[in-house]
Structure formats: structure tokens, C-alpha cells
N, C-alpha and C. Protein backbone atom coordinates (compact mmCIF):
# COMPACT_ATOMS: atom_id res chain seq x y z
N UNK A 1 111.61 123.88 22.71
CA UNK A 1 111.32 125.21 22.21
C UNK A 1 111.60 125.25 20.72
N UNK A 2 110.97 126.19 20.25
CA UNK A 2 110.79 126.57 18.22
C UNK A 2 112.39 126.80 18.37
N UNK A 3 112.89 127.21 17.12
CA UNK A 3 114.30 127.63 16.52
C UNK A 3 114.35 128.73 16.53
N UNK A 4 113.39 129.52 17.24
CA UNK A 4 113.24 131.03 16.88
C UNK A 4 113.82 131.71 18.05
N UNK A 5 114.60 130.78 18.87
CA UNK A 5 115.77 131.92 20.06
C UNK A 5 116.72 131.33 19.29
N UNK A 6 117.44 132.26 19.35
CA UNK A 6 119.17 131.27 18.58
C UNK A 6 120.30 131.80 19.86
N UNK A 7 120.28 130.23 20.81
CA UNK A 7 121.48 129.88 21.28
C UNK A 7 122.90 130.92 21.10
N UNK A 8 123.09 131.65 22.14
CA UNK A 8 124.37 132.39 22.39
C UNK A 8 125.07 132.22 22.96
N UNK A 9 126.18 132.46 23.12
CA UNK A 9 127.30 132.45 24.20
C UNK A 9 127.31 133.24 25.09
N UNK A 10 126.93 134.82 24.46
CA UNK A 10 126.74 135.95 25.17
C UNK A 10 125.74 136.11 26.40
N UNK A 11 125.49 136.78 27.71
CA UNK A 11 124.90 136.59 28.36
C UNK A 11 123.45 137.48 27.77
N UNK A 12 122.60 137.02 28.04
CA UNK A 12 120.78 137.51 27.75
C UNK A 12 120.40 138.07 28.71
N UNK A 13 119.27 139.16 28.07
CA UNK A 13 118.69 139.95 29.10
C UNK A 13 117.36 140.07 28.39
N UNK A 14 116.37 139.26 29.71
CA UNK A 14 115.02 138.96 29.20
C UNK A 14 114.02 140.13 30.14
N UNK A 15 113.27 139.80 29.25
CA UNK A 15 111.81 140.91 30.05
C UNK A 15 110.62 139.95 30.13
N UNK A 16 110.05 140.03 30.92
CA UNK A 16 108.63 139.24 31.11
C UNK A 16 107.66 139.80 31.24
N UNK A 17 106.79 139.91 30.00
CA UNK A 17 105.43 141.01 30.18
C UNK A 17 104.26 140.41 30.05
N UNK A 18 103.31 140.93 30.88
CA UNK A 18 101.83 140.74 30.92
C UNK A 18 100.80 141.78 30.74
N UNK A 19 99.78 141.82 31.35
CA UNK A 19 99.04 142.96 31.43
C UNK A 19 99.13 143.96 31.77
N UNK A 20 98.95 143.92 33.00
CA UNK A 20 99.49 144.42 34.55
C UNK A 20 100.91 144.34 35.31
N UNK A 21 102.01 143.74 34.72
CA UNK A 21 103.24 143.50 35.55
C UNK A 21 102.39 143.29 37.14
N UNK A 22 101.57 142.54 37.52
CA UNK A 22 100.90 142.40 38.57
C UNK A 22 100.93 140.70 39.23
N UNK A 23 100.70 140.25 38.00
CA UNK A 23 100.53 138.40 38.51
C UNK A 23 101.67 137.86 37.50
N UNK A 24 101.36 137.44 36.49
CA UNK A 24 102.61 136.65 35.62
C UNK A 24 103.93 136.97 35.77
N UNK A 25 103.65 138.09 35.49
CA UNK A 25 105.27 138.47 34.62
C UNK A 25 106.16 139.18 35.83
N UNK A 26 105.50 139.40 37.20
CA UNK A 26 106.48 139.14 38.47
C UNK A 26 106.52 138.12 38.51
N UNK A 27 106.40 137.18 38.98
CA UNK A 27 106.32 135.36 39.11
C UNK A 27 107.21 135.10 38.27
N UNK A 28 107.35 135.28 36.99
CA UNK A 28 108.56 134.74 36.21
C UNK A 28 109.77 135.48 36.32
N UNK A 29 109.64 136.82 36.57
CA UNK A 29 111.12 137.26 37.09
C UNK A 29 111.64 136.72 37.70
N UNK A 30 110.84 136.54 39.52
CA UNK A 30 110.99 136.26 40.17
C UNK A 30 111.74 134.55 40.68
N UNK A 31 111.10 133.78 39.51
CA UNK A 31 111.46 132.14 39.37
C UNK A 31 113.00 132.59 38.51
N UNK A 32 113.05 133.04 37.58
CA UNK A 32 114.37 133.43 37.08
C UNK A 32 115.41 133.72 37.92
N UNK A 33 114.88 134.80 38.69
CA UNK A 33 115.97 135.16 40.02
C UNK A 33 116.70 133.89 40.72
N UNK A 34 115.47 133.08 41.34
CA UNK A 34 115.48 132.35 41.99
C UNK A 34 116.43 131.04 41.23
N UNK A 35 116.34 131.08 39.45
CA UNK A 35 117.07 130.01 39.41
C UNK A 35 118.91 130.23 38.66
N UNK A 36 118.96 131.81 38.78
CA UNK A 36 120.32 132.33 38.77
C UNK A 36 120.90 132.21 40.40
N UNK A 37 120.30 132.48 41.31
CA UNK A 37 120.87 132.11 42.94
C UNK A 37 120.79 130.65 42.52
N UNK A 38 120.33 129.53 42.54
CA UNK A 38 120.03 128.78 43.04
C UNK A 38 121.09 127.57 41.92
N UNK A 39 121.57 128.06 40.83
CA UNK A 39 122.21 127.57 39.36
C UNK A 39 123.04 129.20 39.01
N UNK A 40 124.35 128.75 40.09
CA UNK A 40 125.28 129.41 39.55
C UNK A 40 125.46 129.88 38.30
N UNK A 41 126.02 128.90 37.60
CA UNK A 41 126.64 128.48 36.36
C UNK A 41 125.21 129.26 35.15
N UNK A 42 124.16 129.39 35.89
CA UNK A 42 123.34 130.63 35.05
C UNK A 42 123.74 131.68 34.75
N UNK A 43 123.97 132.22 36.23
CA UNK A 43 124.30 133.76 36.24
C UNK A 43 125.53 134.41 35.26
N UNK A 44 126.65 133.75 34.64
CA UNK A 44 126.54 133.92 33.23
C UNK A 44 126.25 134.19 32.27
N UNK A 45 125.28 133.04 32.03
CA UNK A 45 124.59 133.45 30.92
C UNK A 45 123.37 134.34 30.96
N UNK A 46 122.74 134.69 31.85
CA UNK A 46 121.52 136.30 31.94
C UNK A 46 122.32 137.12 32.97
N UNK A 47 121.88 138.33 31.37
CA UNK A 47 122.70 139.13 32.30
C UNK A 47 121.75 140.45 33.01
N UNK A 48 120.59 139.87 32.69
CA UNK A 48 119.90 141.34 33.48
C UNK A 48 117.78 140.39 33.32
N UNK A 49 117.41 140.49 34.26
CA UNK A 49 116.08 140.18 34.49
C UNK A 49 115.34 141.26 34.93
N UNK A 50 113.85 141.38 34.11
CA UNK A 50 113.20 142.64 34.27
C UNK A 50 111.68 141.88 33.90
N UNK A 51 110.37 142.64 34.43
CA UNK A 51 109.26 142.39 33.96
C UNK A 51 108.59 144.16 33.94
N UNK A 52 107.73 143.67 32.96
CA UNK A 52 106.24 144.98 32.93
C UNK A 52 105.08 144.72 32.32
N UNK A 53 104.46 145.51 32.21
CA UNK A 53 102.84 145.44 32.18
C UNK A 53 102.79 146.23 30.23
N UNK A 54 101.76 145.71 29.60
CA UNK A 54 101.39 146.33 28.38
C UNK A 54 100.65 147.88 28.69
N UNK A 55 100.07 147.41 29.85
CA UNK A 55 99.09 148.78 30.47
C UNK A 55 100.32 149.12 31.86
N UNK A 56 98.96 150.30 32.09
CA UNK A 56 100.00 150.90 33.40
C UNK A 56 98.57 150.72 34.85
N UNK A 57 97.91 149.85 34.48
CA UNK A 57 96.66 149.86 35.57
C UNK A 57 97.34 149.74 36.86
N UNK A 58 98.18 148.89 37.15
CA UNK A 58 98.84 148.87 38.47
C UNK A 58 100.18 149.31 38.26
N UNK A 59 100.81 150.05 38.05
CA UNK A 59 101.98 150.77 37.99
C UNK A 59 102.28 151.48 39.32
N UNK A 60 103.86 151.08 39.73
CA UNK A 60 103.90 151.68 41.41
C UNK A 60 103.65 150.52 42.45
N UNK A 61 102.88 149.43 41.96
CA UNK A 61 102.27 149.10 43.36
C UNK A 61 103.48 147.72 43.41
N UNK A 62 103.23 146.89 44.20
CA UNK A 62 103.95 145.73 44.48
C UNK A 62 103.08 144.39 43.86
N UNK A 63 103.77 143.71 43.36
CA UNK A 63 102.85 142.28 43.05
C UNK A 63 101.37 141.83 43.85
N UNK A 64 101.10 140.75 43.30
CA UNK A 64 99.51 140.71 43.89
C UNK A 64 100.31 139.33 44.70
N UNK A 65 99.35 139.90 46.25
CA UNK A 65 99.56 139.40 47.48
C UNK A 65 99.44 137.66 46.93
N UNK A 66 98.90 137.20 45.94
CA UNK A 66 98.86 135.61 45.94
C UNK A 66 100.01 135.19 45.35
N UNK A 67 100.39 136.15 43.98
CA UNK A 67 101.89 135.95 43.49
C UNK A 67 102.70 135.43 44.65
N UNK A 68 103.20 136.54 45.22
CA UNK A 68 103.77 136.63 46.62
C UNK A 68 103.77 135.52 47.20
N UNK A 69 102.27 135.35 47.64
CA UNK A 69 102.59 133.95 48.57
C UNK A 69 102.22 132.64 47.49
N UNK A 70 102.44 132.51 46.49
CA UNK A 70 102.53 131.22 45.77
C UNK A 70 104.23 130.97 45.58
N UNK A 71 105.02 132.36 45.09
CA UNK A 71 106.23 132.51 45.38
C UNK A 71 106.81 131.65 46.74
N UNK A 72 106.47 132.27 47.84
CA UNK A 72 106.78 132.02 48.91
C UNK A 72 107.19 130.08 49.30
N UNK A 73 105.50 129.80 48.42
CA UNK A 73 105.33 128.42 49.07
C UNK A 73 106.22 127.78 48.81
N UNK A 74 106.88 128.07 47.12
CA UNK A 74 107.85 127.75 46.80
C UNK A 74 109.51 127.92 47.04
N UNK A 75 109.66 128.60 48.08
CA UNK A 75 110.50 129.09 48.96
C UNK A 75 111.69 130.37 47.95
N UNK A 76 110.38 131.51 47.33
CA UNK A 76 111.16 132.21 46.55
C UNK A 76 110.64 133.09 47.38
N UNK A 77 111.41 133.85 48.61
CA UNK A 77 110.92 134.66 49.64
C UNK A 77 111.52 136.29 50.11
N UNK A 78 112.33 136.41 49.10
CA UNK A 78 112.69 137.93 49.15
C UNK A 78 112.76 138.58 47.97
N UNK A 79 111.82 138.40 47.30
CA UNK A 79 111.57 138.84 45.68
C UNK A 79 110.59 140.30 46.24
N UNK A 80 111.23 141.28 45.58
CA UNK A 80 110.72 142.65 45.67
C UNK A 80 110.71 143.32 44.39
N UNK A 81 109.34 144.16 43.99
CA UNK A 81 109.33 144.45 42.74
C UNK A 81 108.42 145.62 42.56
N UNK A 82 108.52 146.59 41.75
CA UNK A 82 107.28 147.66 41.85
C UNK A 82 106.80 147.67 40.18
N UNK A 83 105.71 147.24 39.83
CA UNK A 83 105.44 147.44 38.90
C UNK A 83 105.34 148.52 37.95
N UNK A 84 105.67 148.30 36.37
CA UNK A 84 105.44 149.56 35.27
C UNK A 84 105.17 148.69 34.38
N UNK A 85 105.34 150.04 33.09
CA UNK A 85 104.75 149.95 32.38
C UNK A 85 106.01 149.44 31.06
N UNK A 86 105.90 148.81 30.02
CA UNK A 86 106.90 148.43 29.06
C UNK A 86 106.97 149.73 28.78
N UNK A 87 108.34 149.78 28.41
CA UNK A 87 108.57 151.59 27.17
C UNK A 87 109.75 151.19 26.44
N UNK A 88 109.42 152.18 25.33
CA UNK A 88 110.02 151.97 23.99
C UNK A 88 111.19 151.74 24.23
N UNK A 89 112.29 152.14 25.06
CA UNK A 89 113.12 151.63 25.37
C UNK A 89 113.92 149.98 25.45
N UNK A 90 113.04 149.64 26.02
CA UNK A 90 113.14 147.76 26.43
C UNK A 90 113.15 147.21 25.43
N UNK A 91 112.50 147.53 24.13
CA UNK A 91 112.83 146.87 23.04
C UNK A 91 114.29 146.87 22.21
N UNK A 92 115.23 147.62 22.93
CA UNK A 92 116.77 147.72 22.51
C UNK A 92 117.27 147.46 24.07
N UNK A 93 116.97 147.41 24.75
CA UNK A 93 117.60 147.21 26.12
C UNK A 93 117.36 145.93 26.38
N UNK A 94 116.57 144.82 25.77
CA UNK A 94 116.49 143.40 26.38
C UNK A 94 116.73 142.56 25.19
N UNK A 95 117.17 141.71 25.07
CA UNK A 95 116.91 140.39 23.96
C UNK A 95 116.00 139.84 23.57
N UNK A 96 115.20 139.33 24.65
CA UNK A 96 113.86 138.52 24.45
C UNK A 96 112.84 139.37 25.23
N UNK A 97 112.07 139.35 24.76
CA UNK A 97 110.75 140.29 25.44
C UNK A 97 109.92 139.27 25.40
N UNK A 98 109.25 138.33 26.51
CA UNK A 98 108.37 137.58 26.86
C UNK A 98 107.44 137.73 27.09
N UNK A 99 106.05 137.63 25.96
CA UNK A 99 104.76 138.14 26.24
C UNK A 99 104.39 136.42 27.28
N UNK A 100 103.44 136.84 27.76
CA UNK A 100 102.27 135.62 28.88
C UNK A 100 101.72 135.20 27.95
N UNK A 101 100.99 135.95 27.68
CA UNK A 101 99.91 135.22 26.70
C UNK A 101 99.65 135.95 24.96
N UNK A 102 98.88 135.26 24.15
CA UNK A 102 98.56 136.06 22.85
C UNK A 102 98.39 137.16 22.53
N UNK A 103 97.57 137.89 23.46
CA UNK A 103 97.38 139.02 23.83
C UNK A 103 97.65 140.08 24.04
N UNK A 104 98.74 139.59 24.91
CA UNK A 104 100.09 140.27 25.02
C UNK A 104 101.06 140.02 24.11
N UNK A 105 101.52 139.30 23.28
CA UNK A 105 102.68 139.00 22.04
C UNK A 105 101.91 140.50 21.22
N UNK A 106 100.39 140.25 20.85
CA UNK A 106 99.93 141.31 19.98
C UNK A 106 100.56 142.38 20.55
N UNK A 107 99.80 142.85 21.62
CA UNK A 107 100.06 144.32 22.30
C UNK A 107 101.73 144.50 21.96
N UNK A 108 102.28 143.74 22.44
CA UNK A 108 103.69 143.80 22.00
C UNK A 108 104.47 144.19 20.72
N UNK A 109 103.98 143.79 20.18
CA UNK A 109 104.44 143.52 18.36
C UNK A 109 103.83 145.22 18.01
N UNK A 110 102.70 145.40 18.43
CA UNK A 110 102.31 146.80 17.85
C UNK A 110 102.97 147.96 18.32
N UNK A 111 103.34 147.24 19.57
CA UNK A 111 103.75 148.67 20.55
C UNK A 111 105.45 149.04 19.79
N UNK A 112 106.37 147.45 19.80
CA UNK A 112 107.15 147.49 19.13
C UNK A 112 107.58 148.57 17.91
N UNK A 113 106.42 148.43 17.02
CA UNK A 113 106.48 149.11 15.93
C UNK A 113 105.83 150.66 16.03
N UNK A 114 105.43 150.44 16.67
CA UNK A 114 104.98 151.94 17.29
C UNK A 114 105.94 152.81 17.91
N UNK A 115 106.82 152.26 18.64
CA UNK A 115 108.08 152.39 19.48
C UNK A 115 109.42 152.95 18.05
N UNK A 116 109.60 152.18 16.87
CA UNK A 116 110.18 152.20 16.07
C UNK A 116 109.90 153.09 15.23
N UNK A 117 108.51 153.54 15.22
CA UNK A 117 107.94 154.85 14.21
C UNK A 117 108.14 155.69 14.70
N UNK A 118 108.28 156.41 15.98
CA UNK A 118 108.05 157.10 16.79
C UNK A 118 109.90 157.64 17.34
N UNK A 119 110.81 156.93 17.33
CA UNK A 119 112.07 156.92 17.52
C UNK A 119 112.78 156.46 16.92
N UNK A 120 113.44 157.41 15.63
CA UNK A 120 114.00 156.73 14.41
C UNK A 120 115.39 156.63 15.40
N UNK A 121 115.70 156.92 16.60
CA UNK A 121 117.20 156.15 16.96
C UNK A 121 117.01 155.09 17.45
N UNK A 122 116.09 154.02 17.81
CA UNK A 122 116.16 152.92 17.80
C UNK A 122 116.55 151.73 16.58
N UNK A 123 116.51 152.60 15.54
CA UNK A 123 116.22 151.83 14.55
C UNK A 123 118.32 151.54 13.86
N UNK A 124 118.82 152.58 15.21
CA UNK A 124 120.11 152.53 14.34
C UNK A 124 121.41 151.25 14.23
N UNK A 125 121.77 151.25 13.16
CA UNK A 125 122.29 149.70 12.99
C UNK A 125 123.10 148.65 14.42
N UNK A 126 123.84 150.30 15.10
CA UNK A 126 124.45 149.14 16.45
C UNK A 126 123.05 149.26 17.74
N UNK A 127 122.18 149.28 17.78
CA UNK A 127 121.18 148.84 18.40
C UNK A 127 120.23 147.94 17.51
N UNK A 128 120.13 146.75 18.50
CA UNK A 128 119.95 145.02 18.09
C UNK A 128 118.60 144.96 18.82
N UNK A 129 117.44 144.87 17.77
CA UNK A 129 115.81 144.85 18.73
C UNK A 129 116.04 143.50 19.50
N UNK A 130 114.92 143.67 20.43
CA UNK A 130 114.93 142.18 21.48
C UNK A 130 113.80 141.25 20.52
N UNK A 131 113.85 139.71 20.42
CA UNK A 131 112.92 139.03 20.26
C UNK A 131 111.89 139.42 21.17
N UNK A 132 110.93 139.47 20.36
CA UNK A 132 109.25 139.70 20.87
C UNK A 132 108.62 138.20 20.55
N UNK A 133 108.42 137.33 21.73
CA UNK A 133 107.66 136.04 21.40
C UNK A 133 107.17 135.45 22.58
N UNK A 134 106.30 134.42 22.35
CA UNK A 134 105.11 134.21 23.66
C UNK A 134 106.10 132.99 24.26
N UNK A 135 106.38 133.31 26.21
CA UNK A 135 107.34 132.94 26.60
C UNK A 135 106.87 131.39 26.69
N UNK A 136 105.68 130.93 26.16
CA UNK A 136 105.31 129.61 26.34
C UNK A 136 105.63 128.65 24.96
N UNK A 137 106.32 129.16 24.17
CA UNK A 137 106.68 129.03 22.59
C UNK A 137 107.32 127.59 23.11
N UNK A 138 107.21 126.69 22.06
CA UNK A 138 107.98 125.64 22.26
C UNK A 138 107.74 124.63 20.98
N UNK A 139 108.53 123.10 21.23
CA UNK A 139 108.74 123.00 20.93
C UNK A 139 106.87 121.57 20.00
N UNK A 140 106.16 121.39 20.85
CA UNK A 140 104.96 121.32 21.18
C UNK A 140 103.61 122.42 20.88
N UNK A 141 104.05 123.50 20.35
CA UNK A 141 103.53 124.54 20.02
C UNK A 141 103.64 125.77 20.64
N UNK A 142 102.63 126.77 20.63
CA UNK A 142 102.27 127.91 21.50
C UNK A 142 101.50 127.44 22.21
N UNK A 143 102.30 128.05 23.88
CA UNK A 143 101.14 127.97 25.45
C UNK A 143 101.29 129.22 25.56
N UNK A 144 100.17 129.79 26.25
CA UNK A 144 100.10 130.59 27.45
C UNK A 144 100.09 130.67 28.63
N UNK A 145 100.39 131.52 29.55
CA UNK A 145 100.54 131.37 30.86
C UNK A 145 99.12 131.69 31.33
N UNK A 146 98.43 130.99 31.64
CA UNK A 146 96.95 131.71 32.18
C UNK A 146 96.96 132.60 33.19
N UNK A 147 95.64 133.72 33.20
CA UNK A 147 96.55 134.86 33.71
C UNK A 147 95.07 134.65 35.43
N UNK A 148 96.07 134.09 36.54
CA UNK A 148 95.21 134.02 37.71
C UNK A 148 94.50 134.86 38.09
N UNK A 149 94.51 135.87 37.74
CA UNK A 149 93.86 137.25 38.65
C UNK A 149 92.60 137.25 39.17
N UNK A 150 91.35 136.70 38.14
CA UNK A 150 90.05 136.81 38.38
C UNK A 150 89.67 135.16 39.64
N UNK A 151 90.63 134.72 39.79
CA UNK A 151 90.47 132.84 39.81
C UNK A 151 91.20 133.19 41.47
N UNK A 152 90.71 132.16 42.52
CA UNK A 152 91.76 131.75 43.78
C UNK A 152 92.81 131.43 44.19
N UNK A 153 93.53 130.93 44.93
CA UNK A 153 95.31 130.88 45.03
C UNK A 153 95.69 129.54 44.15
N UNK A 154 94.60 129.00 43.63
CA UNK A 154 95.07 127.62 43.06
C UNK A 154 95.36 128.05 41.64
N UNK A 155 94.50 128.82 40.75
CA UNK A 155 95.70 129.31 39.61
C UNK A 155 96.70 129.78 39.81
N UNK A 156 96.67 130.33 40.84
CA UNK A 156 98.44 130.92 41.22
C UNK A 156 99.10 129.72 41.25
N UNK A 157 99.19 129.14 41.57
CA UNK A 157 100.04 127.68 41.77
C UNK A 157 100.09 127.46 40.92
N UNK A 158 99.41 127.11 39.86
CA UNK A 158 98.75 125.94 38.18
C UNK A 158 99.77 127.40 37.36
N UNK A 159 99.90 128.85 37.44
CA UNK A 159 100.23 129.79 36.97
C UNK A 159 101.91 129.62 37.31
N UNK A 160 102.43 129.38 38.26
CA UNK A 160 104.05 129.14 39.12
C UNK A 160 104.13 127.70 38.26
N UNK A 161 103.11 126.67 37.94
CA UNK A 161 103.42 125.55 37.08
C UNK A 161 104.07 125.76 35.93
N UNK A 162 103.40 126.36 35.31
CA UNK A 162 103.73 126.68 34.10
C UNK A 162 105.11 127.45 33.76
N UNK A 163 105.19 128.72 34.82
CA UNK A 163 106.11 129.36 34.68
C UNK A 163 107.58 128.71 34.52
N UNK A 164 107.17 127.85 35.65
CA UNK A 164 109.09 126.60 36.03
C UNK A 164 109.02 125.69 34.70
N UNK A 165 108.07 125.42 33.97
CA UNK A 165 108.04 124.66 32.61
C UNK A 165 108.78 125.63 31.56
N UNK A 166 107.87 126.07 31.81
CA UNK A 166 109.12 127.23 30.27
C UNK A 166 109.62 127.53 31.14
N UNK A 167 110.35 128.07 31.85
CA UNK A 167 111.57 128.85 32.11
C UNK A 167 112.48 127.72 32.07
N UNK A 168 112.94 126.69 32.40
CA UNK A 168 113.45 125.72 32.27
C UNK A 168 113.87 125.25 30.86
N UNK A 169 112.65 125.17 30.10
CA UNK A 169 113.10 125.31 28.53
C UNK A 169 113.77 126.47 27.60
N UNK A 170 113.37 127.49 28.61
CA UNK A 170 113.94 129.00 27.81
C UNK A 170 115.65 128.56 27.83
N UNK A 171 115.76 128.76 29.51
CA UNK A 171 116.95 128.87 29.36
C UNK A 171 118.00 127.31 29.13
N UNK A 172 117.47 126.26 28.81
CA UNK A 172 117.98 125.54 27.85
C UNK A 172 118.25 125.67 27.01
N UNK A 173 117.09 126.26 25.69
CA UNK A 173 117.57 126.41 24.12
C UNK A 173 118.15 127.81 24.13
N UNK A 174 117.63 128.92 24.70
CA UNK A 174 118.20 130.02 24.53
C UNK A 174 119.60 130.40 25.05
N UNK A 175 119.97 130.08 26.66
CA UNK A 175 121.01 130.38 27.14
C UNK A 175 121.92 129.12 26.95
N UNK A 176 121.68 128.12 26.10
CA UNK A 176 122.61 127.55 26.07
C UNK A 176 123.34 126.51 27.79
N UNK A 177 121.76 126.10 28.26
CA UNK A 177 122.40 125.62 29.37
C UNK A 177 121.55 124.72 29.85
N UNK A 178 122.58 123.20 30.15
CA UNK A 178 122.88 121.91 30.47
C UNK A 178 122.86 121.54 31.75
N UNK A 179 122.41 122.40 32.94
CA UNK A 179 122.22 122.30 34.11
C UNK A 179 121.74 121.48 34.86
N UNK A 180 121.70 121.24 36.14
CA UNK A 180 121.26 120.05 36.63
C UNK A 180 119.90 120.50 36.84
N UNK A 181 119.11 119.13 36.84
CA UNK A 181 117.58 119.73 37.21
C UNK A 181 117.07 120.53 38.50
N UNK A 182 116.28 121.03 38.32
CA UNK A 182 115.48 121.94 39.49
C UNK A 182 114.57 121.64 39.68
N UNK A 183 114.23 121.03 41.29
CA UNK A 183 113.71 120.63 42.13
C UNK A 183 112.48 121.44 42.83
């Protein structure tokens, strides 16, 4: 990963956003969850996991049934989630705000500042904005998470690929953690 998370001691609280909070950015909560149960010695260092959508098209509803069962295959099987929408809020309530794709970093970055024009108490010195950056950032360049929705259960899978790739690297350079590998 770039130099652009800086390694804490303190525990992190990430957000994972996509379009829709519908396909990606449950899936990566969800693998997160899965690798604070699964890697003690995480749960430490994050101290709060959250995803949402740039839009509110599916807001309310539950992940998309392939998420779910691509989750599943992978034996991440009691992940429950109701989708929304990002709000101005989350940008002082999380550390890292994880866009999917380019698209979303944009939507992000504007909304950000839109969020900041709009609520001069965010802006006040003991509230610390979250990094806004594309959760595929590394050290190899910028990836995106391709976003399965329009495609069959096999981007879901190739989409859960990707996700365990960066997340694995996130919380290496960012959380500061040396863990044993995940299987």
C-alpha cells in the first residue's frame, strides 16, 4: 500500500463505500468482520466497521442475494446488514472512508466537501476528517473493486477476490498488523 494511511497504534474505524451499499462495500464489511472473529489480535486495532452507498437506490434493503451467497461460500455466514446512504457525518465518525472504485473516491471527495460547506462544526479543530481513498490503493498502484451487479455469481467471487487482497494489505500498513496469514 501508498504512504498515504499512516500506521497507528490507536484502534481504526473504517467505512466501505460503493454505489449502492448493495454488492461491494457489504462484502468488505463483511470480510473485515470475518477477519476481526477469525484474528483476534485485530479486534484491537478496528474499532468500529461500517459500509454505505454514495446514492440511496437501495437503502433499507439487505445485500444482494449473490453477495450473500459468495459470502457464504466462503464460510462468512451470519453477516447481516441493511443498507444506506453515506452522511456528512461519517466523514468525522470514521478514519478511512473506502471508496470501491474511482467513481466513488470522486463522489466521495465532493460529497466530503460539500459535507464541510454545509456544517461549519465539522470543520472544528478536535474533530479529525477520515481519509477518503480508493480501498484498492497500493503499493502497485490504484485498483478497483469491480462492481458485480450487472455480471453472474462469478464476479461475485473475482469481486470477494479482490476484496481479501486489499483488506489484507489495509490492515497491514494501516492497522499496524503482523498477523498470521488467512486462509
Amino acid at each position: 500500500m501508498s504512504s498515504s494511511a499512516e500506521p497507528t497504534s490507536k484502534p481504526v474505524s473504517i467505512l466501505f463505500v460503493c454505489l449502492g451499499n448493495y454488492c461491494r462495500s457489504p462484502m468488505a464489511e463483511a470480510y473485515f468482520h470475518f477477519l476481526v472473529q477469525t484474528h483476534p489480535s485485530l479486534s484491537a486495532r478496528i474499532s468500529q466497521l461500517d459500509s454505505a452507498g454514495t446514492t440511496d437506490y437501495h437503502s433499507g434493503s439487505s445485500p444482494d442475494p449473490r453477495t450473500l451467497s459468495a459470502l457464504r461460500s466462503k464460510g462468512i455466514e451470519s453477516y447481516k446488514h441493511t443498507a444506506r446512504q453515506i452522511a456528512a457525518n461519517d466523514f468525522v465518525d470514521f478514519d478511512y472512508i473506502l471508496a470501491m472504485d474511482n467513481s466513488n473516491l470522486r463522489d466521495l471527495q465532493r460529497m466530503q466537501k460539500r459535507a464541510l460547506e454545509r456544517n461549519p462544526t465539522l470543520k472544528q479543530p478536535e474533530r479529525k476528517l477520515g481519509q477518503v481513498r480508493l480501498f484498492g490503493e497500493g503499493r502497485g498502484g490504484d485498483e478497483q473493486v469491480g462492481d458485480p451487479y450487472y455480471g453472474g455469481d462469478e464476479g461475485f467471487e473475482e469481486c470477494f477476490a479482490q476484496i481479501e487482497r486489499f483488506a489484507l494489505g489495509f490492515v497491514r500498513e494501516a492497522c499496524e498488523w503482523e498477523g498470521e496469514e488467512v486462509k
